[in-house]
N, C-alpha and C. Protein backbone atom coordinates (compact mmCIF):
# COMPACT_ATOMS: atom_id res chain seq x y z
N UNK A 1 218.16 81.03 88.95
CA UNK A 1 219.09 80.18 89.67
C UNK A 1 220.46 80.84 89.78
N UNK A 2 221.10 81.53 88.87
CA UNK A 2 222.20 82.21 88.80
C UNK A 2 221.98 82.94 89.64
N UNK A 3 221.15 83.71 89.94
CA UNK A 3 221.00 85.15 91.16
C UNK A 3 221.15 84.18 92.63
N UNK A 4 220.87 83.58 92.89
CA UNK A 4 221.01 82.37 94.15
C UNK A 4 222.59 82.12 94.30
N UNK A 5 223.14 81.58 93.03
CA UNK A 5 224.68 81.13 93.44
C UNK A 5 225.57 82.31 93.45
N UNK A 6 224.96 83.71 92.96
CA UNK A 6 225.71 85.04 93.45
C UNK A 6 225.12 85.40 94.59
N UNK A 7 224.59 85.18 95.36
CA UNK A 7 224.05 85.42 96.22
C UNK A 7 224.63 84.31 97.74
N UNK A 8 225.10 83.44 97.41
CA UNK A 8 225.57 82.12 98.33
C UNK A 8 226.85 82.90 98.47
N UNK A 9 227.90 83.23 98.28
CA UNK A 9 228.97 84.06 99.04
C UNK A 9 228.89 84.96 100.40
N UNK A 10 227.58 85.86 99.81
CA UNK A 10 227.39 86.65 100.94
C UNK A 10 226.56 86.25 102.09
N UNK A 11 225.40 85.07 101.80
CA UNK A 11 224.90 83.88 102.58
C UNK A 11 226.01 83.82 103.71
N UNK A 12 227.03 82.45 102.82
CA UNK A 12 227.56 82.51 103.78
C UNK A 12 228.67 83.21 104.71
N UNK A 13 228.98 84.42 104.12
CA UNK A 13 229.89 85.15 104.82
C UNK A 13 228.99 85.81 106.30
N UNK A 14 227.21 85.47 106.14
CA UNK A 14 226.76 86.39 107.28
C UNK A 14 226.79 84.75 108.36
N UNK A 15 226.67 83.56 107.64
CA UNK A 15 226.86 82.63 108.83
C UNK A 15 227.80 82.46 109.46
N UNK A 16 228.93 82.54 108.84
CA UNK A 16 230.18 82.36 109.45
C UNK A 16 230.44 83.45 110.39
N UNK A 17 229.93 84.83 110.05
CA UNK A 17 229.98 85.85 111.39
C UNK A 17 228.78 85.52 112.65
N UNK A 18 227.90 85.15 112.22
CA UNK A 18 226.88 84.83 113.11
C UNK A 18 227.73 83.63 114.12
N UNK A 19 228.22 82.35 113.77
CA UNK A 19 228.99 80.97 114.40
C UNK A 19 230.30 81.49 115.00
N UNK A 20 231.01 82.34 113.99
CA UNK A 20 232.21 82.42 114.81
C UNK A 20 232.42 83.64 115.99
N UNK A 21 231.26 84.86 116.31
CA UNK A 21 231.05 86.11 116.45
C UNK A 21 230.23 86.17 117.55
N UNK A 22 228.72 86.22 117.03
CA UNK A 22 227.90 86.39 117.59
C UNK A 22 227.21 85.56 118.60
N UNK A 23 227.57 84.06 118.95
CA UNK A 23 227.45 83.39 119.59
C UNK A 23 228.50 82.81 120.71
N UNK A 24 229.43 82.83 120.96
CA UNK A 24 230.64 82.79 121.76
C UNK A 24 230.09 84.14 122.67
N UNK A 25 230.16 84.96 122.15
CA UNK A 25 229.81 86.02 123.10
C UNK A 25 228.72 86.19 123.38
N UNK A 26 227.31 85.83 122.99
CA UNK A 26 225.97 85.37 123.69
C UNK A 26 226.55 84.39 124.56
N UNK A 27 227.27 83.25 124.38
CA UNK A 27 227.09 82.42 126.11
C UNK A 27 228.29 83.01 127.01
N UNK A 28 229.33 84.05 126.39
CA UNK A 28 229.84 84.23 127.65
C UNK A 28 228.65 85.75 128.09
N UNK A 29 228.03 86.33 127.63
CA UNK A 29 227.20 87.30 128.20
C UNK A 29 226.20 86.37 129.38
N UNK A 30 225.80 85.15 128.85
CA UNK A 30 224.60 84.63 129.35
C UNK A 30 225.50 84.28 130.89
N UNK A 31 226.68 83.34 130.93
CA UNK A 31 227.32 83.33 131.94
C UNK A 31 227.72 84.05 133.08
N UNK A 32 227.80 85.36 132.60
CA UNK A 32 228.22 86.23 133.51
C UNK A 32 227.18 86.68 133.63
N UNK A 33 225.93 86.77 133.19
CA UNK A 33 224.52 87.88 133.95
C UNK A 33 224.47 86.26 135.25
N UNK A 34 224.70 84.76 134.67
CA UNK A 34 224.32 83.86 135.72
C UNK A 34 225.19 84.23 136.92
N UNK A 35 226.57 84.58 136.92
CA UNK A 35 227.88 84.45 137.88
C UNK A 35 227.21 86.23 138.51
N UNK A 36 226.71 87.04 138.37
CA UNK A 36 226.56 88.32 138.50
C UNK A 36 224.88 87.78 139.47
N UNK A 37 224.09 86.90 139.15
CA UNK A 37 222.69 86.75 139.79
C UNK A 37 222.81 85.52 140.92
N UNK A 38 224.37 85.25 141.00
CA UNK A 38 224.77 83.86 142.12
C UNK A 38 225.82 84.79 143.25
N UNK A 39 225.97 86.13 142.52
CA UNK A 39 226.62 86.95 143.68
C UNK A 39 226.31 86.86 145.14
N UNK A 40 226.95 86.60 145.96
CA UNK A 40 226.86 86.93 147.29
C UNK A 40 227.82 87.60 148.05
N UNK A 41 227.60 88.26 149.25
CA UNK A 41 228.19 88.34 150.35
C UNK A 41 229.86 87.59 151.05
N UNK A 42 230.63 87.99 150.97
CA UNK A 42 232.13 87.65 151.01
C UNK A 42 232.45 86.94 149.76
N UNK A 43 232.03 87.11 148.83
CA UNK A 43 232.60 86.40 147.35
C UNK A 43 234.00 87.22 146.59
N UNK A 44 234.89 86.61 146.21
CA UNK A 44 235.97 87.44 146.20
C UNK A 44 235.94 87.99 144.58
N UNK A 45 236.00 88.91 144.05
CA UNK A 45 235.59 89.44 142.93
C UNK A 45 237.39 90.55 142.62
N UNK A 46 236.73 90.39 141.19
CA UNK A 46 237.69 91.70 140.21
C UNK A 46 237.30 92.05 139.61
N UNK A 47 237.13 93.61 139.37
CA UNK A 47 236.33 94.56 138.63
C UNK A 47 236.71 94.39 137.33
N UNK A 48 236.21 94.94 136.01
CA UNK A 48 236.62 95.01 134.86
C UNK A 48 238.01 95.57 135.10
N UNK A 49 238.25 96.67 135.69
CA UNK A 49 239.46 97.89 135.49
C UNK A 49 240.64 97.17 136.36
N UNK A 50 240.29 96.00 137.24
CA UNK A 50 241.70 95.14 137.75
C UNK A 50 241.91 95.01 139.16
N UNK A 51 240.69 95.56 139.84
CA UNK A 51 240.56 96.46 140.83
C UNK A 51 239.77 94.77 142.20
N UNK A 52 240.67 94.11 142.79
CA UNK A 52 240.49 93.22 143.84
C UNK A 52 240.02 93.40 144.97
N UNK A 53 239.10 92.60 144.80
CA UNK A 53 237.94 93.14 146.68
C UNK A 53 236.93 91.99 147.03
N UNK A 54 236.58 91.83 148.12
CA UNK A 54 235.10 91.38 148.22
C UNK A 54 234.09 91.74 148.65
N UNK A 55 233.29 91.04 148.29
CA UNK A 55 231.79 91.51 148.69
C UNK A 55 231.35 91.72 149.54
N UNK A 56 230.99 93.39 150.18
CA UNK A 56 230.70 93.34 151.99
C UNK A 56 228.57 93.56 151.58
N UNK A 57 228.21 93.95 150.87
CA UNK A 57 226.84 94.28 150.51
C UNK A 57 226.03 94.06 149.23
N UNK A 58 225.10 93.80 149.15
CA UNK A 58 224.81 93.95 147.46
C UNK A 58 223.23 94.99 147.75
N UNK A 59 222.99 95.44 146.56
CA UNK A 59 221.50 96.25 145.99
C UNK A 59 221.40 95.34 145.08
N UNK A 60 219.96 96.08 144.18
CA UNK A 60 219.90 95.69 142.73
C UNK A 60 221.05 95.66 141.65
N UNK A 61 221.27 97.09 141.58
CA UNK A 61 222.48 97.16 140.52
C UNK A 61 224.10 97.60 141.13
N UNK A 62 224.07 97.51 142.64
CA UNK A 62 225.71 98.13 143.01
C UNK A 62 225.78 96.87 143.93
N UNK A 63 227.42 96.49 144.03
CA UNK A 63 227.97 96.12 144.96
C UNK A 63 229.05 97.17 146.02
N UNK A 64 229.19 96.69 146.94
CA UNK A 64 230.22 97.58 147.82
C UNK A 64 231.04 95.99 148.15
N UNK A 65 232.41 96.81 147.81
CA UNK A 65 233.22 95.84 147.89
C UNK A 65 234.60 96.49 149.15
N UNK A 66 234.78 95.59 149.88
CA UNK A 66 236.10 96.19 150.80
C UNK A 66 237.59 95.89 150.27
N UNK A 67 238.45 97.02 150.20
CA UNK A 67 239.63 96.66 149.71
C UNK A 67 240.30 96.39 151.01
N UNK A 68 241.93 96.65 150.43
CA UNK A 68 242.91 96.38 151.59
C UNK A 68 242.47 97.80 152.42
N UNK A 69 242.29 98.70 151.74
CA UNK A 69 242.32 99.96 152.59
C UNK A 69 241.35 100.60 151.85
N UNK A 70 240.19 100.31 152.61
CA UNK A 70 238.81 101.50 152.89
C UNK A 70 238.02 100.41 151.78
N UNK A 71 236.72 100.77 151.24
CA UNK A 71 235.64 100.48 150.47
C UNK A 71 235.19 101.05 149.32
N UNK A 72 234.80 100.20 148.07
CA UNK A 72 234.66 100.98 147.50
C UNK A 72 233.18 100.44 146.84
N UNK A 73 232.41 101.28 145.84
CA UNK A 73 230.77 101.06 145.79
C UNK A 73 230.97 101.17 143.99
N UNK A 74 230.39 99.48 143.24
CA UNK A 74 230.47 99.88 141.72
C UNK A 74 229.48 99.01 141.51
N UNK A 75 228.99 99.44 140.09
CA UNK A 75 228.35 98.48 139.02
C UNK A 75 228.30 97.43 139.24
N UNK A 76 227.24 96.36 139.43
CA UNK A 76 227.73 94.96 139.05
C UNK A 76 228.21 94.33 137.80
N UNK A 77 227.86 95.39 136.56
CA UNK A 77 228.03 94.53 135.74
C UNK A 77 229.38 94.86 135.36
N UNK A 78 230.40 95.91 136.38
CA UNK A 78 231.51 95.75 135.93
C UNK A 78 232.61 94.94 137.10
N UNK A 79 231.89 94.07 137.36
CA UNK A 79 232.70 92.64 138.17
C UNK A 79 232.52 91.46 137.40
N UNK A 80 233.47 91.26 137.48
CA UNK A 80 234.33 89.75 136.80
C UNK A 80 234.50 88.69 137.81
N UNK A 81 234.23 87.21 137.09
CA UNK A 81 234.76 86.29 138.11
C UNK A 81 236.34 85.99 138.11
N UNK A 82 236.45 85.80 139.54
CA UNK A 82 238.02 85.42 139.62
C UNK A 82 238.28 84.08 139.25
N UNK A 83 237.40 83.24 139.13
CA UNK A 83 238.27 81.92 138.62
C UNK A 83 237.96 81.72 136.92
């Protein structure tokens, strides 16, 4: 029984990383693969790097997005929602 209540510290030091850590960022991951699979065509987007455009095309994994001046072709998974 003693090996159990030395053992309950580090218990719970892995729950409290699991609740405060590892789950906040599972639903914002889960959110954004949803906001990334509701993508469409003129949707106004911002890249990870800050970078403002919208959506003139999509593939599987690239968007082409039009800026103020000329086009540019990235990752989806490095677009962010604007609201």
């Amino acid at each position: 029984m003693d090996e159990f209540i030395n053992l309950l510290p580090i218990f719970l030091v892995f729950v409290i990383f699991y609740l405060v850590l590892y789950l906040p960022q599972r639903r914002r991951a889960k959110k954004h693969d949803e906001f990334i699979e509701n993508l469409k065509i003129g949707d106004d987007v911002i890249t990870d790097s800050g970078i403002l455009g919208r959506v003139i095309s999509l593939d599987d994994k690239t968007a082409t997005l039009v800026l103020k001046k000329g086009e540019i072709q990235i990752q989806k998974a490095y677009i962010k929602n604007t609201s």
